[in-house]
PDB file of N, CA and C in Angstrom:
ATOM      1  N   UNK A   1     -42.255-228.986  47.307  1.00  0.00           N
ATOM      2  CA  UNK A   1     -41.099-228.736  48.122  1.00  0.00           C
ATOM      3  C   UNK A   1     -41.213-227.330  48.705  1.00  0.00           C
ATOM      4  N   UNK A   2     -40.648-227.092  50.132  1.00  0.00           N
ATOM      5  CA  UNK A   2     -40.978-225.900  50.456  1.00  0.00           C
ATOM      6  C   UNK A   2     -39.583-225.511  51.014  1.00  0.00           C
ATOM      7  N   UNK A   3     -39.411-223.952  50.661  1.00  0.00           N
ATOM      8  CA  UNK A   3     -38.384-223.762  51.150  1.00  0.00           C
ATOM      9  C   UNK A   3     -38.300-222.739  52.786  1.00  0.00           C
ATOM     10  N   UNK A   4     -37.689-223.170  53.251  1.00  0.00           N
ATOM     11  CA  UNK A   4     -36.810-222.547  54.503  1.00  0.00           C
ATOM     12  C   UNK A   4     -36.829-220.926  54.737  1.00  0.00           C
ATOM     13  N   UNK A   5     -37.005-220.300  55.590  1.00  0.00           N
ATOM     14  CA  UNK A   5     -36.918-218.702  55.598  1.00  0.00           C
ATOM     15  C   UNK A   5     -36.230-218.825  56.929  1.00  0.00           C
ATOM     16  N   UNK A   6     -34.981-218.206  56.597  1.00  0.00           N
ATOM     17  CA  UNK A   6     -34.197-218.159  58.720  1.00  0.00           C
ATOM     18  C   UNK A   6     -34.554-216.466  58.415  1.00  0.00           C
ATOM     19  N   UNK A   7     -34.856-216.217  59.674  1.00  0.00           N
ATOM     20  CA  UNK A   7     -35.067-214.880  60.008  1.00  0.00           C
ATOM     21  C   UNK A   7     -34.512-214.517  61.029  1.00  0.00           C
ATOM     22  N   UNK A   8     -33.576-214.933  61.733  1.00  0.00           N
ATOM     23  CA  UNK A   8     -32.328-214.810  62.541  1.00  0.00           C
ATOM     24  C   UNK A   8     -31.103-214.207  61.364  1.00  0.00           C
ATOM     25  N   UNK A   9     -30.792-212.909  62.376  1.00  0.00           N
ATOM     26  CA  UNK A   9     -29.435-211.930  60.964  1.00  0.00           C
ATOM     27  C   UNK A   9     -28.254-212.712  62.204  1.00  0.00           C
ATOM     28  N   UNK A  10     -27.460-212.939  61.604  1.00  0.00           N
ATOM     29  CA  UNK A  10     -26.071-213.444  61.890  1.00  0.00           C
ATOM     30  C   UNK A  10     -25.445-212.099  62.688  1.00  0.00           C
ATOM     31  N   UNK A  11     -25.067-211.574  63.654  1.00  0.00           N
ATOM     32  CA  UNK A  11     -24.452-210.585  64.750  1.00  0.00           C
ATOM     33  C   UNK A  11     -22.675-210.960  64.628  1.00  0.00           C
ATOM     34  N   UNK A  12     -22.299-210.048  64.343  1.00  0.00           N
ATOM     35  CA  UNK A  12     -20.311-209.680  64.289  1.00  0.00           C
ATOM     36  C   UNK A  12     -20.681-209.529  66.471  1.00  0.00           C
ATOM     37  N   UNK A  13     -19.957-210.220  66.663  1.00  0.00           N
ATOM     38  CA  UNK A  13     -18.647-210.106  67.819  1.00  0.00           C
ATOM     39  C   UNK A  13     -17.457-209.794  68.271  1.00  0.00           C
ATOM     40  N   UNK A  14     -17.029-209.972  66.898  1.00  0.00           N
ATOM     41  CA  UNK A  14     -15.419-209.511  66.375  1.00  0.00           C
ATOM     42  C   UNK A  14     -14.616-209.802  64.952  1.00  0.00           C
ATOM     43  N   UNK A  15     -13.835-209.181  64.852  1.00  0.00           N
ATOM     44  CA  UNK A  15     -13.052-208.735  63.725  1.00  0.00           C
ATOM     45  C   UNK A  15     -11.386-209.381  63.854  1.00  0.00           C
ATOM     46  N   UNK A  16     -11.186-209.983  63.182  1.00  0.00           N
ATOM     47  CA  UNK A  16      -9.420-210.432  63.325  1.00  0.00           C
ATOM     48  C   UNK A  16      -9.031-210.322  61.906  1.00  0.00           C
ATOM     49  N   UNK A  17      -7.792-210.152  61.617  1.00  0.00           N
ATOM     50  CA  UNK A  17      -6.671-210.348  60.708  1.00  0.00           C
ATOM     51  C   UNK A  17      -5.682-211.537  60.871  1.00  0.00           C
ATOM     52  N   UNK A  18      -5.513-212.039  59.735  1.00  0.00           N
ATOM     53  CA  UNK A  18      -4.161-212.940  59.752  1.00  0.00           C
ATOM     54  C   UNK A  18      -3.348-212.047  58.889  1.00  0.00           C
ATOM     55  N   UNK A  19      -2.231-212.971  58.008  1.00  0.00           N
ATOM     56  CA  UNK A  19      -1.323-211.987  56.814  1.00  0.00           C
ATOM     57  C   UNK A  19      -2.397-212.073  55.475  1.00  0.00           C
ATOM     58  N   UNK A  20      -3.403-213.043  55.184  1.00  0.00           N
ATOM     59  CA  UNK A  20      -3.699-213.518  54.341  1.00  0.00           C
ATOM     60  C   UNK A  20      -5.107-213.434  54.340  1.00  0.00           C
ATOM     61  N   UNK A  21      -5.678-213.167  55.534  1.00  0.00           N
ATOM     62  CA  UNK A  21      -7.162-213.739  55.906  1.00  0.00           C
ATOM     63  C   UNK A  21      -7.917-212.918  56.561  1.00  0.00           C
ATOM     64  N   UNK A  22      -9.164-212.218  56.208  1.00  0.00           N
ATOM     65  CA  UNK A  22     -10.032-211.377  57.350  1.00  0.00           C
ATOM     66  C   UNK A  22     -10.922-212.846  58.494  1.00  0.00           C
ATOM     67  N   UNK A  23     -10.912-213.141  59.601  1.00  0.00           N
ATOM     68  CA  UNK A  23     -11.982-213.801  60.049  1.00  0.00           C
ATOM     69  C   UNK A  23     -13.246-212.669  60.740  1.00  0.00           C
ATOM     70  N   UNK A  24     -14.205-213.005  60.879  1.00  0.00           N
ATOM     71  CA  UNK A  24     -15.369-212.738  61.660  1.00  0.00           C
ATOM     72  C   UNK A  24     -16.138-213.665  62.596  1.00  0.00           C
ATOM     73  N   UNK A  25     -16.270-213.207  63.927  1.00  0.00           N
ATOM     74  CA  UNK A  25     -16.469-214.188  64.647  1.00  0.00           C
ATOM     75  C   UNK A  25     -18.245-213.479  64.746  1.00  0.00           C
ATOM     76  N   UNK A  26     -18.752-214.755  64.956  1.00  0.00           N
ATOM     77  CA  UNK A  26     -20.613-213.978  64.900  1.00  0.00           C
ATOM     78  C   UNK A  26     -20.819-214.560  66.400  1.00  0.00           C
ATOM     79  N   UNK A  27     -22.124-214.115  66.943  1.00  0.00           N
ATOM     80  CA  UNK A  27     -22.133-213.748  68.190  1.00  0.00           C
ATOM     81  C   UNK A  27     -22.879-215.112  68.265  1.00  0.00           C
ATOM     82  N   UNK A  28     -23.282-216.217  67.477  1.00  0.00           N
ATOM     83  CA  UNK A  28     -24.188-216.860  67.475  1.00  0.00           C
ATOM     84  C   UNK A  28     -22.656-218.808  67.717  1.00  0.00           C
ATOM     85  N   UNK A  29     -21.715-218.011  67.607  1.00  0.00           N
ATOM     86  CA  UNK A  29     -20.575-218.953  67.693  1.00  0.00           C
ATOM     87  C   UNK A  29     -20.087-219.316  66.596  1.00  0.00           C
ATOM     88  N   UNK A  30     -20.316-219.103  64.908  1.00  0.00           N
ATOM     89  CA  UNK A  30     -19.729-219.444  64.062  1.00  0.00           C
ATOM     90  C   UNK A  30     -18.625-218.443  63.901  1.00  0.00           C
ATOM     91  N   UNK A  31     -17.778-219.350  63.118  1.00  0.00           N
ATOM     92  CA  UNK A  31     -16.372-218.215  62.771  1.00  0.00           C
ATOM     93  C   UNK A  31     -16.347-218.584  61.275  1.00  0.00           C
ATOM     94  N   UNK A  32     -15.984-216.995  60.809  1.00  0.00           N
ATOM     95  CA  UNK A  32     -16.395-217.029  59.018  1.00  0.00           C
ATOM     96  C   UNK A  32     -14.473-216.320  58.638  1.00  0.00           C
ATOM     97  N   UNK A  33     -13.763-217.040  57.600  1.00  0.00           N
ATOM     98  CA  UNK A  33     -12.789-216.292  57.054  1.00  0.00           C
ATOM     99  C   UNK A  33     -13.223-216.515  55.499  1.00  0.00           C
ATOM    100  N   UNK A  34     -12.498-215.301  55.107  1.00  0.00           N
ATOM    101  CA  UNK A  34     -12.594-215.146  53.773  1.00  0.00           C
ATOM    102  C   UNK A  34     -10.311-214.434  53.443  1.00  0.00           C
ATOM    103  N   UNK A  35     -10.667-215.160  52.225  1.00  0.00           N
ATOM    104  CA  UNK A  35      -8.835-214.406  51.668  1.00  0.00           C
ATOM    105  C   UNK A  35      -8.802-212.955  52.004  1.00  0.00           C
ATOM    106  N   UNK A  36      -8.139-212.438  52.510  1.00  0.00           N
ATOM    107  CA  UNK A  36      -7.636-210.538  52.608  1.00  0.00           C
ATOM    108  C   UNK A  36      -7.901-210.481  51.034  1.00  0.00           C
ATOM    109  N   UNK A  37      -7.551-211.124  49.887  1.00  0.00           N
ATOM    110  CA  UNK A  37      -7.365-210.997  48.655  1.00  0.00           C
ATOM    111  C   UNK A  37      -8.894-210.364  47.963  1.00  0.00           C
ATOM    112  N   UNK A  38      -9.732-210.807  48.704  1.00  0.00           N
ATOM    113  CA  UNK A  38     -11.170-210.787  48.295  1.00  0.00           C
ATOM    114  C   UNK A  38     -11.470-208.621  48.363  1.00  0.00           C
ATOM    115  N   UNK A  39     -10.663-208.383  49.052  1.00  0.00           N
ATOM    116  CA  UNK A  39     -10.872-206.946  49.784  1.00  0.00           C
ATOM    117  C   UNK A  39      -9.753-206.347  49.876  1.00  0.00           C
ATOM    118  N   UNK A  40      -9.480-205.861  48.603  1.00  0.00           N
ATOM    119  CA  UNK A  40      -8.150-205.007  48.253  1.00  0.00           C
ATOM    120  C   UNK A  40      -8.171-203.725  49.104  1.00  0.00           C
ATOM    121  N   UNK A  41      -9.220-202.875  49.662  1.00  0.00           N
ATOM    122  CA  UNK A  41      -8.710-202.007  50.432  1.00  0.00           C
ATOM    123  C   UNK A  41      -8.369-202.507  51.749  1.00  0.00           C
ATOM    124  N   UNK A  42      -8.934-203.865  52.008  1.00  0.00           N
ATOM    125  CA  UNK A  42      -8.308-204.262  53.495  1.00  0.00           C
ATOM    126  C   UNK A  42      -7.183-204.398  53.137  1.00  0.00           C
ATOM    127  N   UNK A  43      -6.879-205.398  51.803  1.00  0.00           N
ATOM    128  CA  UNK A  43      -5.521-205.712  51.906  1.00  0.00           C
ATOM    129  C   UNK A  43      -4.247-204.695  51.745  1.00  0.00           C
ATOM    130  N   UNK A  44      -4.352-203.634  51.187  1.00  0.00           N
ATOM    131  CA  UNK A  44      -3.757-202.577  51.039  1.00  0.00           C
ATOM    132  C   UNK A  44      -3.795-201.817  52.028  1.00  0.00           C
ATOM    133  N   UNK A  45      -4.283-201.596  53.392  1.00  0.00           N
ATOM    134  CA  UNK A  45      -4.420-201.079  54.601  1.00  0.00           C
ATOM    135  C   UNK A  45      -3.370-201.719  55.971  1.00  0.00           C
ATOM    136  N   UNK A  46      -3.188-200.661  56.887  1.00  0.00           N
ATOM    137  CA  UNK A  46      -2.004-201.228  57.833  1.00  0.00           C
ATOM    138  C   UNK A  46      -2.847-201.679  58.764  1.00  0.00           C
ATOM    139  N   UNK A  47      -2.441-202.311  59.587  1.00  0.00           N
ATOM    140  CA  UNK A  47      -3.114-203.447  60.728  1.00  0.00           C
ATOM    141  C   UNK A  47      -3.713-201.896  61.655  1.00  0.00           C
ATOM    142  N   UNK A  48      -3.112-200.761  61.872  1.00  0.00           N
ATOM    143  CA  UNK A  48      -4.106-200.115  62.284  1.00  0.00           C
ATOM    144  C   UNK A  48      -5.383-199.406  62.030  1.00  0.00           C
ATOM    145  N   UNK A  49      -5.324-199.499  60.510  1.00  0.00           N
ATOM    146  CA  UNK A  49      -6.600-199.200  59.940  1.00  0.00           C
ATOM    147  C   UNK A  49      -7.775-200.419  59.791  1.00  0.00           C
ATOM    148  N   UNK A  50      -6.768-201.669  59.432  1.00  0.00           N
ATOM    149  CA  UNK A  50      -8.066-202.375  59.650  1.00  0.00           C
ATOM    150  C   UNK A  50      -8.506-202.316  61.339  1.00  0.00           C
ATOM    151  N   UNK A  51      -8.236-202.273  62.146  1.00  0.00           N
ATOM    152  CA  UNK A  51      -8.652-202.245  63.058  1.00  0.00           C
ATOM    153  C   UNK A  51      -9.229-201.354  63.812  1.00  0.00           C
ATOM    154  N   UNK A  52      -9.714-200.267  62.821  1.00  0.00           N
ATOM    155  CA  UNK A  52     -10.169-199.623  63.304  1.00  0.00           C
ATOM    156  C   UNK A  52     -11.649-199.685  62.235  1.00  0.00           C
ATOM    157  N   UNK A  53     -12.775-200.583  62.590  1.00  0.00           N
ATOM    158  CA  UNK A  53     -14.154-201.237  61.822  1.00  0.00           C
ATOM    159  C   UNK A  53     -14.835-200.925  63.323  1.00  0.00           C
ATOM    160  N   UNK A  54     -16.129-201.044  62.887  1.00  0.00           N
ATOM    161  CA  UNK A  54     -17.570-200.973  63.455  1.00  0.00           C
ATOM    162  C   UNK A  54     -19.189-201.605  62.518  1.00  0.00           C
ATOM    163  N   UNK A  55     -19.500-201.938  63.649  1.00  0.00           N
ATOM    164  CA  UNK A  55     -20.842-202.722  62.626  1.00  0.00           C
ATOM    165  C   UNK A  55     -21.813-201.763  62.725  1.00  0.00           C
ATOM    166  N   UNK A  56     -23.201-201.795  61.757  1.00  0.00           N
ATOM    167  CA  UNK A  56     -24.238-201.111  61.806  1.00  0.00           C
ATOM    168  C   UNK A  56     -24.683-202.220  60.850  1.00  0.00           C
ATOM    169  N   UNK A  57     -26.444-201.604  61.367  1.00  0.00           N
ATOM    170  CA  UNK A  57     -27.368-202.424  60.232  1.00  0.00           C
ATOM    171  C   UNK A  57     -28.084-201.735  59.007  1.00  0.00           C
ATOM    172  N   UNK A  58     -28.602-202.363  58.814  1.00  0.00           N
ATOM    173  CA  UNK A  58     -29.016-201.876  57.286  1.00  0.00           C
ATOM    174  C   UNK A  58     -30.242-201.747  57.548  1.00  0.00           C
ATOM    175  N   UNK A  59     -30.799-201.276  56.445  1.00  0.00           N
ATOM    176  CA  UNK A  59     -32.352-201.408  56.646  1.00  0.00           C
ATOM    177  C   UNK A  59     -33.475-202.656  57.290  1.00  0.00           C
ATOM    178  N   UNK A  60     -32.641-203.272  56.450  1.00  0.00           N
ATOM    179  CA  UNK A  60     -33.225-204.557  56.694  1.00  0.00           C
ATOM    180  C   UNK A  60     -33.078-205.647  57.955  1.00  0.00           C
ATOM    181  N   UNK A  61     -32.137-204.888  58.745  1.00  0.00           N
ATOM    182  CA  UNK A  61     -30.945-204.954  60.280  1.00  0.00           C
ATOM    183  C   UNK A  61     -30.336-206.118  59.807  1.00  0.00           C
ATOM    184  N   UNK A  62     -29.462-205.856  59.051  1.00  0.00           N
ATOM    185  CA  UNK A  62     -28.413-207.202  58.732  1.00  0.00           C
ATOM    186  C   UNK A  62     -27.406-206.361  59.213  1.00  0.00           C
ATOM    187  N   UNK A  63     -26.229-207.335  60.110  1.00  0.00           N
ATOM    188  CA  UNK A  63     -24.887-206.195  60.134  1.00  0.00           C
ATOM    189  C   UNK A  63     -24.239-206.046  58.951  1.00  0.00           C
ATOM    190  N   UNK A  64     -23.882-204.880  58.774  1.00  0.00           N
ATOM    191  CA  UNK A  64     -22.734-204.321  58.281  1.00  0.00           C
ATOM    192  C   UNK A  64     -21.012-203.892  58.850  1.00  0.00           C
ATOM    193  N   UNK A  65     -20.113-204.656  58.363  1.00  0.00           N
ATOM    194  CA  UNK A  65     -18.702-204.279  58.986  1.00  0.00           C
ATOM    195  C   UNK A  65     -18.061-202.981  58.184  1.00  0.00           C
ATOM    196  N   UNK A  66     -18.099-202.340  58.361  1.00  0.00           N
ATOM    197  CA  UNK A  66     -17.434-200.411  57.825  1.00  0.00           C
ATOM    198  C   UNK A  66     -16.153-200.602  58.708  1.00  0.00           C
ATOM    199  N   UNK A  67     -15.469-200.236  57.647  1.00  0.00           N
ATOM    200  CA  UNK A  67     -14.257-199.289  57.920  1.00  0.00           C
ATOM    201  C   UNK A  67     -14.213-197.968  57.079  1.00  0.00           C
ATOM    202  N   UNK A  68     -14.410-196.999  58.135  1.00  0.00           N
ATOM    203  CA  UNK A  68     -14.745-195.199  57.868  1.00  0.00           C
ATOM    204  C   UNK A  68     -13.631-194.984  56.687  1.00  0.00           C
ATOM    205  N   UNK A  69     -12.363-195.157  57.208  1.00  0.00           N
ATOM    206  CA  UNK A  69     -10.598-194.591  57.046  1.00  0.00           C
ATOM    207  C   UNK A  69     -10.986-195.294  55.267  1.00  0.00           C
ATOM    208  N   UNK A  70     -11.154-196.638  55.266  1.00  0.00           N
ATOM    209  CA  UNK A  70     -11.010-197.030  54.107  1.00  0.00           C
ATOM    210  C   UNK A  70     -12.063-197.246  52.885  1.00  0.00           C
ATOM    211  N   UNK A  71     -12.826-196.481  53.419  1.00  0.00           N
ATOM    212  CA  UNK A  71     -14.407-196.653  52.865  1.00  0.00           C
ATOM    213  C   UNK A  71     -14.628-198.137  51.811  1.00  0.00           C
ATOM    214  N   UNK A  72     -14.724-199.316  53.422  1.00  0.00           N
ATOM    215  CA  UNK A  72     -15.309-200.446  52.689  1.00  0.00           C
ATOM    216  C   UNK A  72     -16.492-200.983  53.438  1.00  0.00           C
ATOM    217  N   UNK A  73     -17.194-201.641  53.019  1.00  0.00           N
ATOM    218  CA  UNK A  73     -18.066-201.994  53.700  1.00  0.00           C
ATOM    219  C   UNK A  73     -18.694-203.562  53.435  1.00  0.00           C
ATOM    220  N   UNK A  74     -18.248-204.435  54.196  1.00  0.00           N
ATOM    221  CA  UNK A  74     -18.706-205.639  54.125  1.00  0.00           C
ATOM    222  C   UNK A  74     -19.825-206.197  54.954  1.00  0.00           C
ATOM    223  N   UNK A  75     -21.048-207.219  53.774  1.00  0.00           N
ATOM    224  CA  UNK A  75     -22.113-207.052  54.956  1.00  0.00           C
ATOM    225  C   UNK A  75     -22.110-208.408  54.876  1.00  0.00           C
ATOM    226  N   UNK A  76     -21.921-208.926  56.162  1.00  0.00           N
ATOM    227  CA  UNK A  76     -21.889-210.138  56.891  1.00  0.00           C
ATOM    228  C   UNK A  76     -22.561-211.297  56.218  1.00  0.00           C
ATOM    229  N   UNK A  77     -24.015-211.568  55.448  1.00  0.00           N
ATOM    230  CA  UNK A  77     -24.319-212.291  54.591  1.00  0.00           C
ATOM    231  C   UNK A  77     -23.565-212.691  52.948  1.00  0.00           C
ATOM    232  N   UNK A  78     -22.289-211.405  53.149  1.00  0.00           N
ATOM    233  CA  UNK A  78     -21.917-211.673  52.020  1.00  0.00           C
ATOM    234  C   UNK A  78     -20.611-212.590  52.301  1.00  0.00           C
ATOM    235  N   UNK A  79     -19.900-212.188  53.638  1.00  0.00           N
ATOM    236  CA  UNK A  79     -18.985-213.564  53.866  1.00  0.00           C
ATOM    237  C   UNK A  79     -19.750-214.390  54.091  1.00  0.00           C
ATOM    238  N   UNK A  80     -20.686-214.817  54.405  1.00  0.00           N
ATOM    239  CA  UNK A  80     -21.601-216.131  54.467  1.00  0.00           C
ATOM    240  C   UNK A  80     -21.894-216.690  53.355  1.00  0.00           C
ATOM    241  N   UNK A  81     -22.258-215.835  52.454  1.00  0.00           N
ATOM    242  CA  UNK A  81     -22.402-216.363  50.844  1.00  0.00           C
ATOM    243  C   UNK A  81     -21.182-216.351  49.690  1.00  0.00           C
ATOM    244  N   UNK A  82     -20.089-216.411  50.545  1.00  0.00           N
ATOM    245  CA  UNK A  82     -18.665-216.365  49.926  1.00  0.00           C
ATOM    246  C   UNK A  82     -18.674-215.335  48.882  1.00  0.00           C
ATOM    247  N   UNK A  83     -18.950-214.373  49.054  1.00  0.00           N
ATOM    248  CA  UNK A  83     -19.248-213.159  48.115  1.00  0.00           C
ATOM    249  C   UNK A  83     -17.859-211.884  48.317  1.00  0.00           C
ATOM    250  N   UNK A  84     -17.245-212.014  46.811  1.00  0.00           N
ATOM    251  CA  UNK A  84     -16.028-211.017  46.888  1.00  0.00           C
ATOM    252  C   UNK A  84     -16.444-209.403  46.901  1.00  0.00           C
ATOM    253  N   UNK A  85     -15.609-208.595  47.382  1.00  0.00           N
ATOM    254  CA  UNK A  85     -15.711-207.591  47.370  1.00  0.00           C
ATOM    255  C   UNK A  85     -16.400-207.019  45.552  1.00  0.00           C
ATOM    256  N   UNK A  86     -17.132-206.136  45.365  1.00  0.00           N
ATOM    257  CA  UNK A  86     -17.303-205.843  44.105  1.00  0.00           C
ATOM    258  C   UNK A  86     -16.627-204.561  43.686  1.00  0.00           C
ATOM    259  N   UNK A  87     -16.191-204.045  44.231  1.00  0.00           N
ATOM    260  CA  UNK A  87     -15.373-202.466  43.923  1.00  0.00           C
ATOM    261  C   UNK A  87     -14.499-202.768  42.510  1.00  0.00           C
ATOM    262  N   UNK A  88     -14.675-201.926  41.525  1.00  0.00           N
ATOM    263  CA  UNK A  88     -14.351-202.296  40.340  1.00  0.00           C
ATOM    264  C   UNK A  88     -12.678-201.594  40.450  1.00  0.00           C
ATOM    265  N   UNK A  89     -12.034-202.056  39.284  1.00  0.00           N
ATOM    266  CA  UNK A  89     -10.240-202.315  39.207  1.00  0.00           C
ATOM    267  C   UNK A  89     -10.276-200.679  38.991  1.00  0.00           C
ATOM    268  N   UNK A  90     -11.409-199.799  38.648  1.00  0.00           N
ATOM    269  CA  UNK A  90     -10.775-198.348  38.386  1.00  0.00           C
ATOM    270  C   UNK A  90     -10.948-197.738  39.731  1.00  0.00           C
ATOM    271  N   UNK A  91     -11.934-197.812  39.899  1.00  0.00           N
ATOM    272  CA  UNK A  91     -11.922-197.067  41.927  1.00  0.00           C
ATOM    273  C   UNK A  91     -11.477-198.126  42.990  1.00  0.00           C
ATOM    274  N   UNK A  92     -10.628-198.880  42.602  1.00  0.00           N
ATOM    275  CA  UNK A  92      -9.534-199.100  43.482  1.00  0.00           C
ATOM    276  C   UNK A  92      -8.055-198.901  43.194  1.00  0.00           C
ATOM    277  N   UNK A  93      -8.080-198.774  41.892  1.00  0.00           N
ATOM    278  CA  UNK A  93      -6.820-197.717  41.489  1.00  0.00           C
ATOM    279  C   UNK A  93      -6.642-196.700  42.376  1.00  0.00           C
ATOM    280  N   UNK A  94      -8.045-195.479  41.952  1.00  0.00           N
ATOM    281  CA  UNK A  94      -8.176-194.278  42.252  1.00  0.00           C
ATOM    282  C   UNK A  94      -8.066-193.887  43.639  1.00  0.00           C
ATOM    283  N   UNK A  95      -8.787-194.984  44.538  1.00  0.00           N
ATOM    284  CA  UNK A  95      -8.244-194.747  45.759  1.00  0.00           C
ATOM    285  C   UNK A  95      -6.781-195.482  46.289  1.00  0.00           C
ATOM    286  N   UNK A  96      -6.022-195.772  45.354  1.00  0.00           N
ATOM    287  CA  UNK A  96      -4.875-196.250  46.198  1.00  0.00           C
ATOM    288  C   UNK A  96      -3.894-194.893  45.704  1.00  0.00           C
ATOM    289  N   UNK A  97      -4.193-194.251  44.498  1.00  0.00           N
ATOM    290  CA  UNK A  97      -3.651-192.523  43.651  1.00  0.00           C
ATOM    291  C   UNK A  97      -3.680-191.687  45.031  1.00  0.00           C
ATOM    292  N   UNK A  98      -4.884-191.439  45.692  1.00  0.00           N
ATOM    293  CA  UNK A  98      -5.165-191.286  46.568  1.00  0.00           C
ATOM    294  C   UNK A  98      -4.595-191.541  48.042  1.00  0.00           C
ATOM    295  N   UNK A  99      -3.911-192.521  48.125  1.00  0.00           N
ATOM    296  CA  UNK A  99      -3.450-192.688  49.567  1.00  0.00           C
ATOM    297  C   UNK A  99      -2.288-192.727  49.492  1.00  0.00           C
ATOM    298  N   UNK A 100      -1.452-192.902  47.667  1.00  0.00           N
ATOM    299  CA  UNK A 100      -0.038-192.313  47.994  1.00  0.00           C
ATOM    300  C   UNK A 100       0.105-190.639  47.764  1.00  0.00           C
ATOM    301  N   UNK A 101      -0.952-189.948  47.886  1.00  0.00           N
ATOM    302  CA  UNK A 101      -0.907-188.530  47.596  1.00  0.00           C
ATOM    303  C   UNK A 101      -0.647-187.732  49.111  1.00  0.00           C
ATOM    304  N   UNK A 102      -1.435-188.559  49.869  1.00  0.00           N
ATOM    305  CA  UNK A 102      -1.808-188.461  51.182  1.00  0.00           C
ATOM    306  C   UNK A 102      -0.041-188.087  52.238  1.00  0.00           C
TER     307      UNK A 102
END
C-alpha cells in the first residue's frame, strides 16, 4: 500500500467570526470552522482584536494565522486536522491577569 504526499499548503483568504465559531476561508475554495471554544484567547478577545490577524509562513511555507494583540497563533493544517489550541490552563490564566491589569 502506498501512501499519498499532497504538497500543495492550503492558502487563508480570509478570516470570519460568528458568536461561537472562528471560520477560515482557503484560497483553494474550502471553508474550515472550528468552535471559538477551541481558542480561548480568541474567545476572550473583542471583535476588534480578532480582527485584527495576518498570515505568514513557516519554515516549511505552511500559513500561519497570528494575531500580534493576542499572541495566538493558529496554523492552518491544524484547523484541517481538527487540532485545539494547546496553550495550557496556567498561561491562559496569566494572560487574561494581564488584560484585566491593562
Amino acid at each position: 500500500m502506498s501512501i499519498a504526499t499532497i504538497e500543495i499548503q492550503p492558502r487563508v483568504s480570509d478570516v470570519e467570526f460568528s458568536l461561537d465559531a472562528l471560520t477560515v476561508h482557503l484560497q483553494d475554495g474550502r471553508v474550515v470552522s472550528a468552535p471559538l471554544a477551541w481558542y480561548p484567547r480568541l474567545s476572550h478577545a473583542t471583535p476588534e482584536e480578532r480582527n485584527e490577524w495576518r498570515v505568514f509562513q513557516d519554515s516549511d511555507a505552511r500559513d500561519i494565522i497570528f494575531w500580534e494583540q493576542l499572541d495566538e497563533l493558529i496554523p492552518v493544517i491544524a484547523l484541517l486536522t481538527g487540532t485545539a489550541s494547546r496553550g495550557s490552563h496556567r498561561s491562559l490564566e496569566r494572560w487574561l491577569a494581564e488584560r484585566k491589569a491593562k
